[in-house]
Protein backbone atom coordinates (compact mmCIF):
# COMPACT_ATOMS: atom_id res chain seq x y z
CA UNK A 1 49.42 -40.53 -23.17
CA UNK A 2 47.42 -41.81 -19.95
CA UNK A 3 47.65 -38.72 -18.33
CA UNK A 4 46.48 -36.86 -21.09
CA UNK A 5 43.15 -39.48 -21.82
CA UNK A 6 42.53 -38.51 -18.04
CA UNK A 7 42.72 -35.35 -18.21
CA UNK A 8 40.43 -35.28 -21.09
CA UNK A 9 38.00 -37.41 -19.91
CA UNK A 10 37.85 -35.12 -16.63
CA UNK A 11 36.89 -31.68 -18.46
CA UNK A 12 34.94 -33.69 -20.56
CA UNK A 13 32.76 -34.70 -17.11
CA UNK A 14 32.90 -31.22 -15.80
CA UNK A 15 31.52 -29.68 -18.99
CA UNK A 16 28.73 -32.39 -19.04
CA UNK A 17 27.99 -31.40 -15.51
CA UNK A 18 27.73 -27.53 -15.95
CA UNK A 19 26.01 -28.32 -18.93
CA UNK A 20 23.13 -30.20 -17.32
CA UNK A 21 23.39 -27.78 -14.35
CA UNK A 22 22.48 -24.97 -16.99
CA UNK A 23 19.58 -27.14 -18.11
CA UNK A 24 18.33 -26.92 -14.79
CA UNK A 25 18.53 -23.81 -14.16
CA UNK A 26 17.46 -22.60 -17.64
CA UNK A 27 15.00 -19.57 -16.78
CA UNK A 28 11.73 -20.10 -18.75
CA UNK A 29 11.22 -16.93 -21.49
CA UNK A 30 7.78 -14.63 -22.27
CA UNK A 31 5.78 -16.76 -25.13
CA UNK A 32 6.84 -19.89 -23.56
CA UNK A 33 4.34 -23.09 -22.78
CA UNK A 34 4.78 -22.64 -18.33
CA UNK A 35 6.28 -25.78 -17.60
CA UNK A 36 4.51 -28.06 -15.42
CA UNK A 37 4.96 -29.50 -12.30
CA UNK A 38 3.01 -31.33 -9.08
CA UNK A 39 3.53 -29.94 -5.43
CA UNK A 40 2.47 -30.45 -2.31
CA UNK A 41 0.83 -27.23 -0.62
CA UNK A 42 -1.26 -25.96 2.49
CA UNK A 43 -4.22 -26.63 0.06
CA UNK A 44 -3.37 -30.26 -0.67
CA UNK A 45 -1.65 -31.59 -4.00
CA UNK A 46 -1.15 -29.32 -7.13
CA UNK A 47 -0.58 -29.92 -10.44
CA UNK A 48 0.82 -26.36 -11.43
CA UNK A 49 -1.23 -24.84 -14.18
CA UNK A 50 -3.38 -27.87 -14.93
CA UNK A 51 -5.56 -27.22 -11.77
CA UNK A 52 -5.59 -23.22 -11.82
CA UNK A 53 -7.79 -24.17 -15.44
CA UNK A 54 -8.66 -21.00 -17.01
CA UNK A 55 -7.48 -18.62 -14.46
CA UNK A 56 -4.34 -16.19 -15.12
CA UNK A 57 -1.94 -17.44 -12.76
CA UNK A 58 0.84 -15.78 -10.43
CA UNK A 59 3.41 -18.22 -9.61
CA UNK A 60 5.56 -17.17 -6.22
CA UNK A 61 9.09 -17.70 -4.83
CA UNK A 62 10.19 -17.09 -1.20
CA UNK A 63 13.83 -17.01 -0.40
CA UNK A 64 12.45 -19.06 3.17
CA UNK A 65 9.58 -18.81 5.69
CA UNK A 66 9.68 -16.78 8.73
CA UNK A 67 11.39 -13.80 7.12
CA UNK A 68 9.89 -10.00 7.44
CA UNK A 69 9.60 -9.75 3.66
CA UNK A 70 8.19 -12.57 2.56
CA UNK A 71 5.88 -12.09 5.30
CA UNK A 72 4.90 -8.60 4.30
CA UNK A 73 4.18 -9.62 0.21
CA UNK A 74 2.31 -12.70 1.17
CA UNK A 75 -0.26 -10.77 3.69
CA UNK A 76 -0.06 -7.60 0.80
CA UNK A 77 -1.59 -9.90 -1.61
CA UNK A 78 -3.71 -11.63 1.03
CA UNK A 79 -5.51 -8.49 1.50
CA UNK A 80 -5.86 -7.75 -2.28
CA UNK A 81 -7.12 -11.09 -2.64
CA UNK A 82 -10.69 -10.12 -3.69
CA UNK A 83 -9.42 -7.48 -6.45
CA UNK A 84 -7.25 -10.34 -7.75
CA UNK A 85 -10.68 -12.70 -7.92
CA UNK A 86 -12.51 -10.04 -9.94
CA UNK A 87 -9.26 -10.62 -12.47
CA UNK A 88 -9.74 -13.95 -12.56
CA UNK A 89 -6.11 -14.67 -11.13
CA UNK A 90 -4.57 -17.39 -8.92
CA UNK A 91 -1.43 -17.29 -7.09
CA UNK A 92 0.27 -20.16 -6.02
CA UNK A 93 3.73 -19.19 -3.66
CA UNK A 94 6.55 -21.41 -3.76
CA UNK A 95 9.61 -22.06 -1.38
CA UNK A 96 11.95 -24.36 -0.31
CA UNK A 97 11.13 -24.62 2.92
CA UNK A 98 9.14 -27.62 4.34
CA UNK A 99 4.75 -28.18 3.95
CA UNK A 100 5.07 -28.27 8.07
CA UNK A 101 6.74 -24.94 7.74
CA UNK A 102 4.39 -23.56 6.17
CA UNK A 103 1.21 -24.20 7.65
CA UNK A 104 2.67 -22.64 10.76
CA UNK A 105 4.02 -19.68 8.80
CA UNK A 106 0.57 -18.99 7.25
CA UNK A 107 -1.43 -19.43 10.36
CA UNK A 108 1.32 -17.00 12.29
CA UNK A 109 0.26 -14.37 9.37
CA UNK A 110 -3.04 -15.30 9.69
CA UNK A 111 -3.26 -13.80 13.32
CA UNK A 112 -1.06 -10.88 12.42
CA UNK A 113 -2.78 -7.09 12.53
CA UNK A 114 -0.62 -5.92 10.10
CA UNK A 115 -0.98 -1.93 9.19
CA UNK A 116 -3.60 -1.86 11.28
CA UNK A 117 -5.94 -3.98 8.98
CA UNK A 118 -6.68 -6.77 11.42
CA UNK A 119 -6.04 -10.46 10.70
CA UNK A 120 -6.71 -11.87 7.61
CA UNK A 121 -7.19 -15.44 5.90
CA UNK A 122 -4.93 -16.17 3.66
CA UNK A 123 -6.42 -18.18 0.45
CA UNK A 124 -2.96 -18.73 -1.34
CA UNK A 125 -1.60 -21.91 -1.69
CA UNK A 126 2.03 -22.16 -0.21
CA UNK A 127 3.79 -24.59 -1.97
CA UNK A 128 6.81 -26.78 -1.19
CA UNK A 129 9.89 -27.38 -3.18
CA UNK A 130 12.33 -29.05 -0.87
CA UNK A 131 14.41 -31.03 -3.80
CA UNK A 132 14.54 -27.72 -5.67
CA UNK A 133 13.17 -29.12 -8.52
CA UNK A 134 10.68 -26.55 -9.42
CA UNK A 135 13.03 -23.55 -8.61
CA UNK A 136 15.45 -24.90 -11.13
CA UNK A 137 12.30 -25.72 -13.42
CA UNK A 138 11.72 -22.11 -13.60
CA UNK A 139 15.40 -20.76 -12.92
CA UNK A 140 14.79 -19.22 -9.24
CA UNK A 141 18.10 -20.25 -8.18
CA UNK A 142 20.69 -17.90 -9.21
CA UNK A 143 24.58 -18.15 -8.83
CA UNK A 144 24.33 -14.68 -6.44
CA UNK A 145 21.89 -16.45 -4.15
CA UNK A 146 23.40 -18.08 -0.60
CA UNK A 147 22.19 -21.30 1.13
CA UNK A 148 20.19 -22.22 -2.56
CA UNK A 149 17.29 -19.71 -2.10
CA UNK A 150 15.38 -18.54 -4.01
CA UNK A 151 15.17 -14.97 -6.14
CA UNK A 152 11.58 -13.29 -5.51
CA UNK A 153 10.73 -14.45 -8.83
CA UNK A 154 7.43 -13.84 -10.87
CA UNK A 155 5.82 -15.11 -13.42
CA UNK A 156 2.37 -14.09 -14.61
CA UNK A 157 0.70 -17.11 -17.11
CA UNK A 158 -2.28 -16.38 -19.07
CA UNK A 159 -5.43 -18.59 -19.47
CA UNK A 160 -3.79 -20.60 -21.97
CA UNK A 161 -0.58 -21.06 -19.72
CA UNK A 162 1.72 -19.23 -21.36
CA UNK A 163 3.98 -17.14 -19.60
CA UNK A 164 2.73 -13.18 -20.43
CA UNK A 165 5.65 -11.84 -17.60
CA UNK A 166 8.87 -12.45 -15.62
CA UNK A 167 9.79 -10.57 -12.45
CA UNK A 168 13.18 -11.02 -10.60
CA UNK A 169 13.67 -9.36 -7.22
CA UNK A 170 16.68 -9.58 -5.22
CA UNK A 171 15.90 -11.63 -1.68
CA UNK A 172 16.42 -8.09 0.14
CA UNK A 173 13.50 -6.62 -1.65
CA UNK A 174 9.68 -6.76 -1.36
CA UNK A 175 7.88 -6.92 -4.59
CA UNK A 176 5.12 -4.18 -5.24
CA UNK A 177 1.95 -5.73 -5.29
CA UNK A 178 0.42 -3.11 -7.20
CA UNK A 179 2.06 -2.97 -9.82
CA UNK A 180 1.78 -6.57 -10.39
CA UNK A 181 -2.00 -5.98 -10.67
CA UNK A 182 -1.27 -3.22 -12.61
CA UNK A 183 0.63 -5.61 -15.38
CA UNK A 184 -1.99 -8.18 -14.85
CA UNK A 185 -4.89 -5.33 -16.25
CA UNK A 186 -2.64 -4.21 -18.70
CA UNK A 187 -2.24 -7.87 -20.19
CA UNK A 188 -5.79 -8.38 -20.29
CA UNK A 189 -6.23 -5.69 -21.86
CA UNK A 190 -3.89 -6.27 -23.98
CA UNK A 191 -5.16 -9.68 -25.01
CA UNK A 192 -9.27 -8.41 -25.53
CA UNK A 193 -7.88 -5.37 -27.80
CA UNK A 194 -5.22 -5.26 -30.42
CA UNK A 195 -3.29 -2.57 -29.10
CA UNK A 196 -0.32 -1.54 -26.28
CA UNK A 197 -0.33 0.37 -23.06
CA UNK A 198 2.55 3.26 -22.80
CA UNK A 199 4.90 3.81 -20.13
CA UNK A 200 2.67 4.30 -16.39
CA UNK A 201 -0.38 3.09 -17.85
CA UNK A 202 -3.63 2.65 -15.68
CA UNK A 203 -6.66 1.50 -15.97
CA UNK A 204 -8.68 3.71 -17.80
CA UNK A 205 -5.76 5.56 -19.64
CA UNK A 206 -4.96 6.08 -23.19
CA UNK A 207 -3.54 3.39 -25.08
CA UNK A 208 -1.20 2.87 -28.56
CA UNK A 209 -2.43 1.84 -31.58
CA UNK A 210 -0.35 -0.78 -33.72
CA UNK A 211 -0.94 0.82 -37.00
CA UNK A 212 -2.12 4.58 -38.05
CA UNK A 213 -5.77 4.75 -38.38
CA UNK A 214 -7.39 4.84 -41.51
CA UNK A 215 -7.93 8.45 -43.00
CA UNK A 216 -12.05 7.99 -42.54
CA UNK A 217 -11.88 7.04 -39.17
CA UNK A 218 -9.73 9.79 -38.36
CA UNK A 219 -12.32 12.03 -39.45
CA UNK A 220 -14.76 10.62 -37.71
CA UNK A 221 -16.16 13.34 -34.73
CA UNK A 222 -14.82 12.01 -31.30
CA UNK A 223 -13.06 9.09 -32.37
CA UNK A 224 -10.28 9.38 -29.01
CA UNK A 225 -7.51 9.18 -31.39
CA UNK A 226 -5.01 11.76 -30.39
CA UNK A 227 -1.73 11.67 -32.85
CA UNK A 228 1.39 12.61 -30.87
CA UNK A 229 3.41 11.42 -34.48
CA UNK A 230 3.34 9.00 -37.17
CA UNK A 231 5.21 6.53 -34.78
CA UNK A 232 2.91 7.34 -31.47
CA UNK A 233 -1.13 7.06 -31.81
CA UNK A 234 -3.08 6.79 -28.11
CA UNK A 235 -6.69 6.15 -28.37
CA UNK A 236 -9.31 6.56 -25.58
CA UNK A 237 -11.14 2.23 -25.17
């Protein structure tokens, strides 16, 4: 009858301890508040969204410091930094390496010609997340991931911090840059119109309508409304 209490008692401790492990790892979902947080960071304390304020924000994470594709999406976005401005976006990168670390990582990219574009400075908070805390906050720490790195995770947080888009790349691939702008114009355009973009969109593209246009504005002269079907209804903005 001992034996059995202890054995009880010791799955009931396990499952208490996955269980909370889960709840640490939980990855936040699209529609959801972006939880907050406070780091330090090569530009001083943050208190992640509160002090990005109306900005849409790009939060980061780097499997570790040092490494040739971290270092290639960090100076991508360094020299995109301006096009990122005129969106009104922030980026704030995380990692669990140390704040030392990474002053000496960004002022190593900072002296870099890379492609042939010359050095660069490098506006982007790097932030640090020894304890793991925010990783687990936002579920960058995945079971397939060694040494507790983190995934190249994304998330993209509108003005009202809510989280608009999740990205996970493995730590073996580079994130295109690009086509996070890309996502970041199609959200805003998104939220100033009530309408969709379709697969590839671009700036300046077609986009779906929600609902079929009403017969008089179909017969309006040059309206852009070009019905593929019913179901599919792209309209020149």
């Amino acid at each position: 009858m001992k034996r059995t209490f202890l054995i009880l008692i010791l799955l009931l401790s396990v499952t208490i301890l996955r269980s909370q492990n889960n709840a640490n790892t939980r990855i936040p979902v699209i529609g959801e508040k972006a939880p907050s947080f406070t780091v330090q960071s090569t530009d001083g304390k943050i208190n992640f969204p509160k002090d990005f304020g109306r900005s849409w924000k790009v939060l980061f994470s780097h499997p570790a410091d040092f490494t040739p594709v971290c270092t290639s999406e960090i100076l991508e976005v360094a020299y995109m930094q301006e096009e990122f401005e005129k969106l009104n976006t922030r980026f704030l990168v995380l990692s669990v390496d140390s704040l030392e670390t990474h002053k000496d990582w960004k002022l190593a990219m900072e002296g870099l010609n890379y492609k042939g574009r010359g050095p660069v400075t490098i506006k982007i908070p790097l932030a640090a997340d020894r304890n793991l805390a925010v990783s687990k906050q936002y579920g960058m720490i995945h079971d397939a991931s060694s040494n507790k790195k983190t995934v190249r995770g994304v998330f993209i947080i509108d003005p009202e911090n809510v989280i608009q888009t999740i990205l996970y790349y493995p730590m073996t691939v580079g994130r295109n840059i690009d086509e996070i702008k890309r996502t970041l114009v199609a959200l805003q355009t998104v939220a100033n119109n009530s309408i969709s973009t379709p697969a590839n969109w671009q700036q300046g593209n077609d986009v779906l309508l929600h609902i079929k246009p009403s017969a008089e504005e179909l017969r309006k002269p040059n309206n852009g409304i070009n019905e593929v079907a019913w179901f599919l209804i792209f309209k020149k903005i």
